[in-house]
PDB file of N, CA and C in Angstrom:
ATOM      1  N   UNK A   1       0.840  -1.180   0.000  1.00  0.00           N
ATOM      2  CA  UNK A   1       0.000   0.000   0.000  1.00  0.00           C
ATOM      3  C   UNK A   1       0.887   1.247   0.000  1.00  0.00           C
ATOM      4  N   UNK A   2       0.392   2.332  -1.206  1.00  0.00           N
ATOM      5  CA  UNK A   2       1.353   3.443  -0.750  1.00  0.00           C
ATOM      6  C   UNK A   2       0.732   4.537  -0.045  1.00  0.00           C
ATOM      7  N   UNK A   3       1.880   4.983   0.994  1.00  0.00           N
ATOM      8  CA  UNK A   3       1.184   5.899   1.922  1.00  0.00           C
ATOM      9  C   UNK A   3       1.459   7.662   1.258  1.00  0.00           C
ATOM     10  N   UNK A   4       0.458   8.314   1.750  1.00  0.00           N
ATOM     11  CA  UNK A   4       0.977   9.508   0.782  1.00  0.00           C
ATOM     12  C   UNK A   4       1.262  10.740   2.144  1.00  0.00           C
ATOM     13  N   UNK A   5       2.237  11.063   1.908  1.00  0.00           N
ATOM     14  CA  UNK A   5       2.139  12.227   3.013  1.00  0.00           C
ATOM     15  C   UNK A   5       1.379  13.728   2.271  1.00  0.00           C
ATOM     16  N   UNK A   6       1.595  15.245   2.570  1.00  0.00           N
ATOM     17  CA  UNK A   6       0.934  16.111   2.532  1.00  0.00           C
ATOM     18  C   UNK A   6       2.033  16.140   1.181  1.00  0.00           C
ATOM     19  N   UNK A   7       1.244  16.295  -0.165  1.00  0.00           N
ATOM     20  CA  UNK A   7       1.817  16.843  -0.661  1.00  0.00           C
ATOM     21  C   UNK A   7       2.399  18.682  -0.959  1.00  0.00           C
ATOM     22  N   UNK A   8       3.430  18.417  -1.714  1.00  0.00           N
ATOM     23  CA  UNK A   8       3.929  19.514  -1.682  1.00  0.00           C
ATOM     24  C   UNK A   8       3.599  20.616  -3.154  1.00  0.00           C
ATOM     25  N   UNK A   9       2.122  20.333  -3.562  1.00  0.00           N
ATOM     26  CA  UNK A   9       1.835  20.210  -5.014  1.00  0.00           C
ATOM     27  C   UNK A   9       0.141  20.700  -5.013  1.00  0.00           C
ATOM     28  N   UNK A  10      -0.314  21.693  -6.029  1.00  0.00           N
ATOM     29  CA  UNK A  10      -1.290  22.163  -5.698  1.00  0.00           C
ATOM     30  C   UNK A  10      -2.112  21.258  -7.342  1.00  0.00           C
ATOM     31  N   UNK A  11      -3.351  20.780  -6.659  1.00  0.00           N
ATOM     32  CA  UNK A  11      -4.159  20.082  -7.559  1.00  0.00           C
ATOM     33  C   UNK A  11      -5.270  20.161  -7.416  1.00  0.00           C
ATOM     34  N   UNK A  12      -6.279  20.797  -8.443  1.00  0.00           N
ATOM     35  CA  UNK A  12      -8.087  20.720  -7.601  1.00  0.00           C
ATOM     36  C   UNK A  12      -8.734  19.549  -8.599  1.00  0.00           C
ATOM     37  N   UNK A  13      -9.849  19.403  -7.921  1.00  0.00           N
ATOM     38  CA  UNK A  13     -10.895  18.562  -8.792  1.00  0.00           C
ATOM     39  C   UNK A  13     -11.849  19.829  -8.332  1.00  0.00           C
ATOM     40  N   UNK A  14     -12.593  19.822  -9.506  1.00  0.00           N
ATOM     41  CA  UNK A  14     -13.673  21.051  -9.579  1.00  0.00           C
ATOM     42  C   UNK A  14     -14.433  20.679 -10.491  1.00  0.00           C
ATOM     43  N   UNK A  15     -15.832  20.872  -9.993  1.00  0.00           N
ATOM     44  CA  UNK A  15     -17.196  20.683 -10.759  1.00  0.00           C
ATOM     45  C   UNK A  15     -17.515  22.136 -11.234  1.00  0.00           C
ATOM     46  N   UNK A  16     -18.203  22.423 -12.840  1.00  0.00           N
ATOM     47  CA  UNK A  16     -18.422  23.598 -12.881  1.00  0.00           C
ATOM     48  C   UNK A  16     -19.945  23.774 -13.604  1.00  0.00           C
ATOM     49  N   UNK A  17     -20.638  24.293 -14.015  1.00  0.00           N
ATOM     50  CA  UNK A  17     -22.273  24.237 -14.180  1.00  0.00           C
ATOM     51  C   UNK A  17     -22.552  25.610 -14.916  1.00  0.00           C
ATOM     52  N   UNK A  18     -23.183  25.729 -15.743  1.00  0.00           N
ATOM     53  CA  UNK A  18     -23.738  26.979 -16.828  1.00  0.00           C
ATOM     54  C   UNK A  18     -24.187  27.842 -15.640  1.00  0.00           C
ATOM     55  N   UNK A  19     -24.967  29.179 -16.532  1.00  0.00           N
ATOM     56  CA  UNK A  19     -25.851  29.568 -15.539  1.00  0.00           C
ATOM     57  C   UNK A  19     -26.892  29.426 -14.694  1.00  0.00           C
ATOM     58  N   UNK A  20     -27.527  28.563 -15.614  1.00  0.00           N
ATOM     59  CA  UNK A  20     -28.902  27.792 -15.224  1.00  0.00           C
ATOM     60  C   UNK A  20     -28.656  26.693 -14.231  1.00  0.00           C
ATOM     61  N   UNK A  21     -27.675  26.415 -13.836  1.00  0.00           N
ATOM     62  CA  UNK A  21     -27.091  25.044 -13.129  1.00  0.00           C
ATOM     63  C   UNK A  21     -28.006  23.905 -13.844  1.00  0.00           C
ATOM     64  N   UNK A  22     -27.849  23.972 -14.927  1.00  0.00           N
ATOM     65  CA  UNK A  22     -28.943  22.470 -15.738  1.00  0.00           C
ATOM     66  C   UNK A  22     -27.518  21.300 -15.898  1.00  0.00           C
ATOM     67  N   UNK A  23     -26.562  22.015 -15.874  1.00  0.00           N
ATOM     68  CA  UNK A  23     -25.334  20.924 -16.403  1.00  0.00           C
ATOM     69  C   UNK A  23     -24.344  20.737 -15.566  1.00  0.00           C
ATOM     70  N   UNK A  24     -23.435  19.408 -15.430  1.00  0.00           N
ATOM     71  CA  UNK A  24     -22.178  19.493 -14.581  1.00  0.00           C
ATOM     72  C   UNK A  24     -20.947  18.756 -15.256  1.00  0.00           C
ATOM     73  N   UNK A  25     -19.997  19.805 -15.225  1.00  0.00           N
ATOM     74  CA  UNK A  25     -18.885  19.109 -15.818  1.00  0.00           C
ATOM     75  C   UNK A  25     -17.803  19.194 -14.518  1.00  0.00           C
ATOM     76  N   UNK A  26     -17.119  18.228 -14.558  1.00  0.00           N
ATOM     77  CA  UNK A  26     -16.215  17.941 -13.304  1.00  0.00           C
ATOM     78  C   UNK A  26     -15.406  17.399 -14.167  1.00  0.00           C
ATOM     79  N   UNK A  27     -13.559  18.195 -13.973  1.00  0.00           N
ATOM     80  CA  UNK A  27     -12.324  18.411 -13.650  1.00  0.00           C
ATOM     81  C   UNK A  27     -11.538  18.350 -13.133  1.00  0.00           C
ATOM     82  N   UNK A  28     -10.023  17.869 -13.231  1.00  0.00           N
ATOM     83  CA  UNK A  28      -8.952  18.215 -12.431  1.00  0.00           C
ATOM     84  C   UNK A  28      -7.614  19.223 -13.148  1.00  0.00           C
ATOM     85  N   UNK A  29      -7.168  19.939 -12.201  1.00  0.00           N
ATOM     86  CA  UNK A  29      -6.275  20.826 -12.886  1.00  0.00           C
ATOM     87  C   UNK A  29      -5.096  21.260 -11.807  1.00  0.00           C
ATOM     88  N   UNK A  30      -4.296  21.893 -12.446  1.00  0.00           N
ATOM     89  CA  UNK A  30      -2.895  22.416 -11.156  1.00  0.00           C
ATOM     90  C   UNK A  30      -3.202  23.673 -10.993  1.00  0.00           C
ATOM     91  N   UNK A  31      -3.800  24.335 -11.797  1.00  0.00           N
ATOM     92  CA  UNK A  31      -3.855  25.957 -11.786  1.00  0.00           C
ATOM     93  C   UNK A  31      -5.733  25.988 -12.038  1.00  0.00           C
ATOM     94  N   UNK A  32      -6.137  26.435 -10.705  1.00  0.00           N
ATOM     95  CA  UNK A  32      -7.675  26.624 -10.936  1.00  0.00           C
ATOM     96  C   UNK A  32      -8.262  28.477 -11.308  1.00  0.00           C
ATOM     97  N   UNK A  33      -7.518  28.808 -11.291  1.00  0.00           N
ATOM     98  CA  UNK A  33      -7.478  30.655 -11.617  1.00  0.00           C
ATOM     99  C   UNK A  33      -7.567  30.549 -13.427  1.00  0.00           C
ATOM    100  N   UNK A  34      -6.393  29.605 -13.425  1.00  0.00           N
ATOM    101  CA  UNK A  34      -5.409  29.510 -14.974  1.00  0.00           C
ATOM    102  C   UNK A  34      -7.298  28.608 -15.827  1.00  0.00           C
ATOM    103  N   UNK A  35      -7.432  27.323 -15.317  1.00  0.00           N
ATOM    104  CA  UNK A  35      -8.474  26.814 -16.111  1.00  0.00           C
ATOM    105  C   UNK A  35      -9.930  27.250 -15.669  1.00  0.00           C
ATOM    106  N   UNK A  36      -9.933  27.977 -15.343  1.00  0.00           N
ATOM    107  CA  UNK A  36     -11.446  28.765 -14.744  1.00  0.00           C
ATOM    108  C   UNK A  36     -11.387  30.158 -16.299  1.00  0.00           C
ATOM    109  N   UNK A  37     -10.667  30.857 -16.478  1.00  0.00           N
ATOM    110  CA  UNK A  37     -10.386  31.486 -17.460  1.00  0.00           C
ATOM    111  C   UNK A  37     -10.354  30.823 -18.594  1.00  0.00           C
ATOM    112  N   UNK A  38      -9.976  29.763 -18.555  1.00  0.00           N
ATOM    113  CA  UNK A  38      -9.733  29.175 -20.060  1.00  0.00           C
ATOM    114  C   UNK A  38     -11.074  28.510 -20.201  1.00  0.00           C
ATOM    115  N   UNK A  39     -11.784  28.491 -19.160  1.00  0.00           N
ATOM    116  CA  UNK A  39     -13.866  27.593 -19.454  1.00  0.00           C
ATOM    117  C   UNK A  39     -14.563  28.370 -20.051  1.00  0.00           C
ATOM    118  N   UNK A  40     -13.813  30.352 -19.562  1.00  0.00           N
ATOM    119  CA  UNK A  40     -14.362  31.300 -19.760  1.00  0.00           C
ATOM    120  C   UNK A  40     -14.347  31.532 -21.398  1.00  0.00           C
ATOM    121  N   UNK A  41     -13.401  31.472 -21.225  1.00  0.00           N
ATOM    122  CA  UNK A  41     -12.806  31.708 -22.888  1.00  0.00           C
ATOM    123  C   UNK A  41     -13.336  30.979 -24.043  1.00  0.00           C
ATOM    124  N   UNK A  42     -13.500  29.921 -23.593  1.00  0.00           N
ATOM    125  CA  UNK A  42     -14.200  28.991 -24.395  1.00  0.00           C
ATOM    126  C   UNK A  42     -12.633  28.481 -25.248  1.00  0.00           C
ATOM    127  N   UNK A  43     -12.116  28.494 -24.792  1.00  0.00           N
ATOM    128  CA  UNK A  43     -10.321  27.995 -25.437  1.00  0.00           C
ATOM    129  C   UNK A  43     -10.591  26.840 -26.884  1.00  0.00           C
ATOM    130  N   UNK A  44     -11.077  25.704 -26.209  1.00  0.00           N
ATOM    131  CA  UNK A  44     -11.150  24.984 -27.298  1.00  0.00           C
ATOM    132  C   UNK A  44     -13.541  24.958 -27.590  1.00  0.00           C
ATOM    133  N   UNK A  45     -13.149  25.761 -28.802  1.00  0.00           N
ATOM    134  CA  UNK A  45     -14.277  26.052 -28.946  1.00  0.00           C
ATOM    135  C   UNK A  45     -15.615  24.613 -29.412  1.00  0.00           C
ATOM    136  N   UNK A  46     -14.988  23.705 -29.277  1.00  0.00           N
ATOM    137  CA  UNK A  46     -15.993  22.258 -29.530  1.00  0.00           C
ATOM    138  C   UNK A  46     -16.221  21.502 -28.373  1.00  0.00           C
ATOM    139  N   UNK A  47     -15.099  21.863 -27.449  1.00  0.00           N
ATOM    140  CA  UNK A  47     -15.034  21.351 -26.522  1.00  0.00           C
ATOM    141  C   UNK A  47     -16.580  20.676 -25.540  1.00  0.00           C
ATOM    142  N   UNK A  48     -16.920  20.269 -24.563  1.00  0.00           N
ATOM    143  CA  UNK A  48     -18.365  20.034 -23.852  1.00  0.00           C
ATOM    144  C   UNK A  48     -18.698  21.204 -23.120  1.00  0.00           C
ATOM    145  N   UNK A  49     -17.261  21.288 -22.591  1.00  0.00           N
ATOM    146  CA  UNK A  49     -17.821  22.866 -21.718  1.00  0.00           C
ATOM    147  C   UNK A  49     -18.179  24.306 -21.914  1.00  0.00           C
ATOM    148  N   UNK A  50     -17.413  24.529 -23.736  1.00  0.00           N
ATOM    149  CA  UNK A  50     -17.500  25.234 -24.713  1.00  0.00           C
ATOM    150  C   UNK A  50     -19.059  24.963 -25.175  1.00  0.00           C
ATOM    151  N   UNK A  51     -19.344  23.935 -26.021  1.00  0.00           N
ATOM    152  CA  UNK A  51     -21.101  23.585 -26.255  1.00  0.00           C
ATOM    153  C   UNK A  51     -21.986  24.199 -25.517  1.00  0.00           C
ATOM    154  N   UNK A  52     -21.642  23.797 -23.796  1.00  0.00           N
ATOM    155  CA  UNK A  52     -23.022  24.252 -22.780  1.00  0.00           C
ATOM    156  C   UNK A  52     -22.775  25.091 -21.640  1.00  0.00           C
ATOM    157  N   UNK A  53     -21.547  26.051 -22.093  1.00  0.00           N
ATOM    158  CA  UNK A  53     -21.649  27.304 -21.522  1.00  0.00           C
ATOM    159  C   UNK A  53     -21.138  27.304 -20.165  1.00  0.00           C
ATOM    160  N   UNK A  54     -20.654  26.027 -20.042  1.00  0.00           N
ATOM    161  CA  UNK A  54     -19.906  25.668 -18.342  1.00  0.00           C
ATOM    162  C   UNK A  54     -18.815  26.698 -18.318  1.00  0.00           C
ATOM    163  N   UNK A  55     -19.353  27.616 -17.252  1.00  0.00           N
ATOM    164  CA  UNK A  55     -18.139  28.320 -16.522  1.00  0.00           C
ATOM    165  C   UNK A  55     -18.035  28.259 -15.368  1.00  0.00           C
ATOM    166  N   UNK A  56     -18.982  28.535 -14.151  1.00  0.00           N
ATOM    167  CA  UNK A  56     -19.514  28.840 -13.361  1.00  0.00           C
ATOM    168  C   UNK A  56     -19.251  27.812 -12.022  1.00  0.00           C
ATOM    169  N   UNK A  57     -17.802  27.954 -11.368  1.00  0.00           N
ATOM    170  CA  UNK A  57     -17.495  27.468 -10.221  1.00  0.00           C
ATOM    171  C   UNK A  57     -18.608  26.924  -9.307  1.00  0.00           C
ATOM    172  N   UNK A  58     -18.782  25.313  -9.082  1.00  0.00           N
ATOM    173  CA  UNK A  58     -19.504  25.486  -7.964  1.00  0.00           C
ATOM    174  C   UNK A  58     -18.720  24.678  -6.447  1.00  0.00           C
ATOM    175  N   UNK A  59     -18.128  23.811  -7.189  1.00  0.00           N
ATOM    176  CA  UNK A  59     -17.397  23.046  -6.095  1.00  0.00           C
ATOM    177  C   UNK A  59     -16.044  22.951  -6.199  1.00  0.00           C
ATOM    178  N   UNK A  60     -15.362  22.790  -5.341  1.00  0.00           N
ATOM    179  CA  UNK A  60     -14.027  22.236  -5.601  1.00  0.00           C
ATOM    180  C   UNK A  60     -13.100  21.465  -4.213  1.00  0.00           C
ATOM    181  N   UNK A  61     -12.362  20.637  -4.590  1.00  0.00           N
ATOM    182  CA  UNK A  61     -11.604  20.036  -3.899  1.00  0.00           C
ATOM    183  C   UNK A  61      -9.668  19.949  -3.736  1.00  0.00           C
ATOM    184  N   UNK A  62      -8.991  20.131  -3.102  1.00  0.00           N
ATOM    185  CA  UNK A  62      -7.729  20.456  -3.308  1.00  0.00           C
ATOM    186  C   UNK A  62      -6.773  19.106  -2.755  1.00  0.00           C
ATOM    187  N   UNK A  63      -5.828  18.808  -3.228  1.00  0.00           N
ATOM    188  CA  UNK A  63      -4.793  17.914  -3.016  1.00  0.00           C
ATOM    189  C   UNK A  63      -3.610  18.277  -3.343  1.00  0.00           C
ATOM    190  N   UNK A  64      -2.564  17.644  -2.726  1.00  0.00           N
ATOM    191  CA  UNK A  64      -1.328  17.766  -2.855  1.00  0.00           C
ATOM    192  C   UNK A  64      -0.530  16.840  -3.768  1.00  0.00           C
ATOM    193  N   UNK A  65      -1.511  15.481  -4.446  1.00  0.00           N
ATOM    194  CA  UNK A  65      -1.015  14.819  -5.017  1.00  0.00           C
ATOM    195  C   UNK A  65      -1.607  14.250  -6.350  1.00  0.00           C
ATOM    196  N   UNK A  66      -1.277  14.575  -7.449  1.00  0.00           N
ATOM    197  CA  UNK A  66      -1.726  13.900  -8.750  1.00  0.00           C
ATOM    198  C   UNK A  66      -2.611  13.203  -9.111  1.00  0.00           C
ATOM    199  N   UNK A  67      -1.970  11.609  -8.337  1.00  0.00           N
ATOM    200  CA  UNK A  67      -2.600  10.712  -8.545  1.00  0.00           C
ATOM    201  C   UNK A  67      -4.025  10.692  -7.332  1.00  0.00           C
ATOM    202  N   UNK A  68      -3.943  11.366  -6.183  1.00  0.00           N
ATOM    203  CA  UNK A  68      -5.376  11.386  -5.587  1.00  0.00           C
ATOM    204  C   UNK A  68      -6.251  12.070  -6.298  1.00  0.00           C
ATOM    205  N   UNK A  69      -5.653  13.454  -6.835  1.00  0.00           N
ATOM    206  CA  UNK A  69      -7.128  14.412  -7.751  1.00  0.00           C
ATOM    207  C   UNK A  69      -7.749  13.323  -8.827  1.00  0.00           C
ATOM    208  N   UNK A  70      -6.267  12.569  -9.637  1.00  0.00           N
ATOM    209  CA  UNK A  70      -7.080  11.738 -10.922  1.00  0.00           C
ATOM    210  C   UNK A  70      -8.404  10.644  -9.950  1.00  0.00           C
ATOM    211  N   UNK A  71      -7.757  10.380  -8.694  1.00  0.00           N
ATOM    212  CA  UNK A  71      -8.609   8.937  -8.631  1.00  0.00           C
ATOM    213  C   UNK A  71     -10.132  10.005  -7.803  1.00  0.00           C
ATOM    214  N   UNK A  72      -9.965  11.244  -7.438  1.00  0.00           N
ATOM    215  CA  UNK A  72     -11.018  11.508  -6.856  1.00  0.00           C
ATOM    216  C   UNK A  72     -11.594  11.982  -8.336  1.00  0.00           C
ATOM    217  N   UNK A  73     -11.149  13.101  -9.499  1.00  0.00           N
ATOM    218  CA  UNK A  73     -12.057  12.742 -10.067  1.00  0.00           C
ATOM    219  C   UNK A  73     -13.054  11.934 -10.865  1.00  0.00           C
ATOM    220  N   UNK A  74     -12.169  10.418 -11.105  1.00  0.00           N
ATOM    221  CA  UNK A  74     -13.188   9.545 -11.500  1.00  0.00           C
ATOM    222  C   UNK A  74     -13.744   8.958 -10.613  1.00  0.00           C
ATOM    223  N   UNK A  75     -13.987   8.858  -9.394  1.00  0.00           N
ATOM    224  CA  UNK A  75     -14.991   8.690  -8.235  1.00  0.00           C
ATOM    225  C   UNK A  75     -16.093   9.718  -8.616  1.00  0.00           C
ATOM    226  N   UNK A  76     -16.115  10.882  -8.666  1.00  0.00           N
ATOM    227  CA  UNK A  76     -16.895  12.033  -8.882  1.00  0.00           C
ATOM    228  C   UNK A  76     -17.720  11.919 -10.021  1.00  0.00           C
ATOM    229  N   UNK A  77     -16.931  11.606 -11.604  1.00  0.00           N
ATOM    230  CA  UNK A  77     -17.447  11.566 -12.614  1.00  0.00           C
ATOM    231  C   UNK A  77     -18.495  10.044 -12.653  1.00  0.00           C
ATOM    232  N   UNK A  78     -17.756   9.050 -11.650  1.00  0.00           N
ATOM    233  CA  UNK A  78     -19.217   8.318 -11.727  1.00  0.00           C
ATOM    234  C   UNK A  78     -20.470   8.368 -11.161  1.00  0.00           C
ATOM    235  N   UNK A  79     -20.275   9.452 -10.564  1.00  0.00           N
ATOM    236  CA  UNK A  79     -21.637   9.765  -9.564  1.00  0.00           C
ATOM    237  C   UNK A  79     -22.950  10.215 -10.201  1.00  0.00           C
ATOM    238  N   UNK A  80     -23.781   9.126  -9.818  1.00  0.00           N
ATOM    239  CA  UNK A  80     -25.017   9.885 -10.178  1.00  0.00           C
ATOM    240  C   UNK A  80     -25.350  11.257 -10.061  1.00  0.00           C
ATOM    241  N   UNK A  81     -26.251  11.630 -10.810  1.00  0.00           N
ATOM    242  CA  UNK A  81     -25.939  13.436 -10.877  1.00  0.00           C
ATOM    243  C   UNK A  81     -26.476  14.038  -9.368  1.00  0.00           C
ATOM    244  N   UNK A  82     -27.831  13.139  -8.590  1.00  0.00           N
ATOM    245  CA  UNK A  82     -28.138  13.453  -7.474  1.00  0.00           C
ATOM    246  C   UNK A  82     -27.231  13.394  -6.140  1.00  0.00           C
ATOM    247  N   UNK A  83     -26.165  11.898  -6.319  1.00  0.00           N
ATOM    248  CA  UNK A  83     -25.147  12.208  -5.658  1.00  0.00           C
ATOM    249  C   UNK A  83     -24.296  12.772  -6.060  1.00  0.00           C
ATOM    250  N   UNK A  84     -23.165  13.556  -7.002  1.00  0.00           N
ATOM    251  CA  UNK A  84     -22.922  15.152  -7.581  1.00  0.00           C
ATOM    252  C   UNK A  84     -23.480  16.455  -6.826  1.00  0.00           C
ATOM    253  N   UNK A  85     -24.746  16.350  -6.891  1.00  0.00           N
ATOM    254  CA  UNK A  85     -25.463  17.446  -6.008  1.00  0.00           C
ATOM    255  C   UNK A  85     -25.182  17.338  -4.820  1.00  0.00           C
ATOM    256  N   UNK A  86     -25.595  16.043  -4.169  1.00  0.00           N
ATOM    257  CA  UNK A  86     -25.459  16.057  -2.340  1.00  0.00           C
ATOM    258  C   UNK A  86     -24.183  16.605  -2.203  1.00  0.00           C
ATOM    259  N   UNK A  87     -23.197  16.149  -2.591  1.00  0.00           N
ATOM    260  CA  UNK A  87     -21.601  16.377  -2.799  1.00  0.00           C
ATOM    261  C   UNK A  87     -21.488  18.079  -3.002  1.00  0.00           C
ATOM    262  N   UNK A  88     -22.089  18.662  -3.593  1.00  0.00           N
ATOM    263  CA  UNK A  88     -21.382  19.895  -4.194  1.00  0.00           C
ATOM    264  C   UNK A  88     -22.626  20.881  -2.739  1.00  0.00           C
ATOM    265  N   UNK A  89     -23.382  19.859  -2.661  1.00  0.00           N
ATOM    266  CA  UNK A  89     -24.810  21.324  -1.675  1.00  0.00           C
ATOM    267  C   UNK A  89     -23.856  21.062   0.165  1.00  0.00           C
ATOM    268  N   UNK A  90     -23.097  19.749  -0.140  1.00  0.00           N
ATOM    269  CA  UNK A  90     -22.559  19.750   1.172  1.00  0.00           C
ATOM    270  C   UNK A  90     -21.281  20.631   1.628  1.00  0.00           C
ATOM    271  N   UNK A  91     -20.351  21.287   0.178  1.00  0.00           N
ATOM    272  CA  UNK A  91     -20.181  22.252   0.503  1.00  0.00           C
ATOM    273  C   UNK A  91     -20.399  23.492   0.098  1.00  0.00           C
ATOM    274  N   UNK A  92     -21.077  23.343  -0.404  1.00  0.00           N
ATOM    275  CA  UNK A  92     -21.607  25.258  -1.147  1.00  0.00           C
ATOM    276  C   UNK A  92     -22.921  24.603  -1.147  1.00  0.00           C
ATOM    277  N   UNK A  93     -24.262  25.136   0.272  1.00  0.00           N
ATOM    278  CA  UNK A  93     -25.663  24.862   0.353  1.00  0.00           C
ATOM    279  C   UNK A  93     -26.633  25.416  -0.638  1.00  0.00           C
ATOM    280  N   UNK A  94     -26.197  26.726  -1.467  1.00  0.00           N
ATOM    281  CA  UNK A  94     -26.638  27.732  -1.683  1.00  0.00           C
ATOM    282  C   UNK A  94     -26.347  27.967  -3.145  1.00  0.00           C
ATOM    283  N   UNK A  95     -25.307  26.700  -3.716  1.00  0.00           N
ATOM    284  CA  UNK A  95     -25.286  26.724  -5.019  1.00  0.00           C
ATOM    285  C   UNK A  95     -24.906  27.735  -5.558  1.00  0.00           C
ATOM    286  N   UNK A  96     -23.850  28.774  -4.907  1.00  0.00           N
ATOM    287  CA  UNK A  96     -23.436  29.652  -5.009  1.00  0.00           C
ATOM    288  C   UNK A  96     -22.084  29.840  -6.283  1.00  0.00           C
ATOM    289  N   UNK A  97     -22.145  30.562  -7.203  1.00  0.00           N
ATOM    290  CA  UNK A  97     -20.856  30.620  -8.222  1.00  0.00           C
ATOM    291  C   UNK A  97     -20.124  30.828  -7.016  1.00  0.00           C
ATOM    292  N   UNK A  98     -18.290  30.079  -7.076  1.00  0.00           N
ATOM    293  CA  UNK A  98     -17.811  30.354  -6.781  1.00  0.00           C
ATOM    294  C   UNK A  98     -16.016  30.875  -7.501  1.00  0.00           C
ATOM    295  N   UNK A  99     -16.257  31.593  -8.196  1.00  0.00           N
ATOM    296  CA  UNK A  99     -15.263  31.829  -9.331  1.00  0.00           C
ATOM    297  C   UNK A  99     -14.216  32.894  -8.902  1.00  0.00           C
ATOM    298  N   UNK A 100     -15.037  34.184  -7.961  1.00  0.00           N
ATOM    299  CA  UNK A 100     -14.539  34.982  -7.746  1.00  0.00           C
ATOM    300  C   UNK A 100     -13.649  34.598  -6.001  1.00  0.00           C
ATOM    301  N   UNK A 101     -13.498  33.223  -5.918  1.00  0.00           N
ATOM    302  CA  UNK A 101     -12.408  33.143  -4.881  1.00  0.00           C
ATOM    303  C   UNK A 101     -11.061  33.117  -5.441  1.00  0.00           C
ATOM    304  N   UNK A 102     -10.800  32.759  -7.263  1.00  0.00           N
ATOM    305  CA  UNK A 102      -9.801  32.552  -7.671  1.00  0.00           C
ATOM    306  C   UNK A 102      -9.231  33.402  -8.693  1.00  0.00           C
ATOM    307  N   UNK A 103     -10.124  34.608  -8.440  1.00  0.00           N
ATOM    308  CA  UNK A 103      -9.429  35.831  -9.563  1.00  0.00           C
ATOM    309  C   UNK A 103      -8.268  36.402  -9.025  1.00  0.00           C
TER     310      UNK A 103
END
């Protein structure tokens, strides 16, 4: 078993949702300022998050290590969308954008 201490390494998994919160796309990245701008941008314009307008911070999670963000976000991405919700209302109740913590 490998044990992981605190990494020394900044990594989020982040769910993000249009305006309407009708959609959820969930992410991992090293720079959440850096790819919060680039959802904005619409960077790669075919992209899914490009299609349905996903910008709009609602959750996020932080690690110190690579391989935990990859394995938390495919834990996340298999979640039914109602558990997605419980997950994201348990920490933001209020479904609140949260974008402007990382400008």
């Amino acid at each position: 078993m490998i044990e992981y201490t605190e990494g020394i390494y900044n990594f989020y998994v982040y769910i993000l949702t249009n305006k309407n919160k009708t959609v959820l796309y969930t992410g991992v990245t090293n720079n959440l300022r850096r790819r919060l701008n680039e959802h904005k941008e619409k960077i790669n314009p075919h992209s899914f998050s490009a299609r349905y307008n996903v910008e709009f911070l609602i959750y996020y999670e932080h690690f110190g290590w690579i391989q935990l963000a990859l394995t938390r976000e495919k834990e996340i991405k298999d979640f039914r969308r109602e558990l997605k919700l419980d997950l994201i209302k348990s920490f933001n109740p209020e479904l609140q954008f949260l974008n402007s913590h990382f400008d």
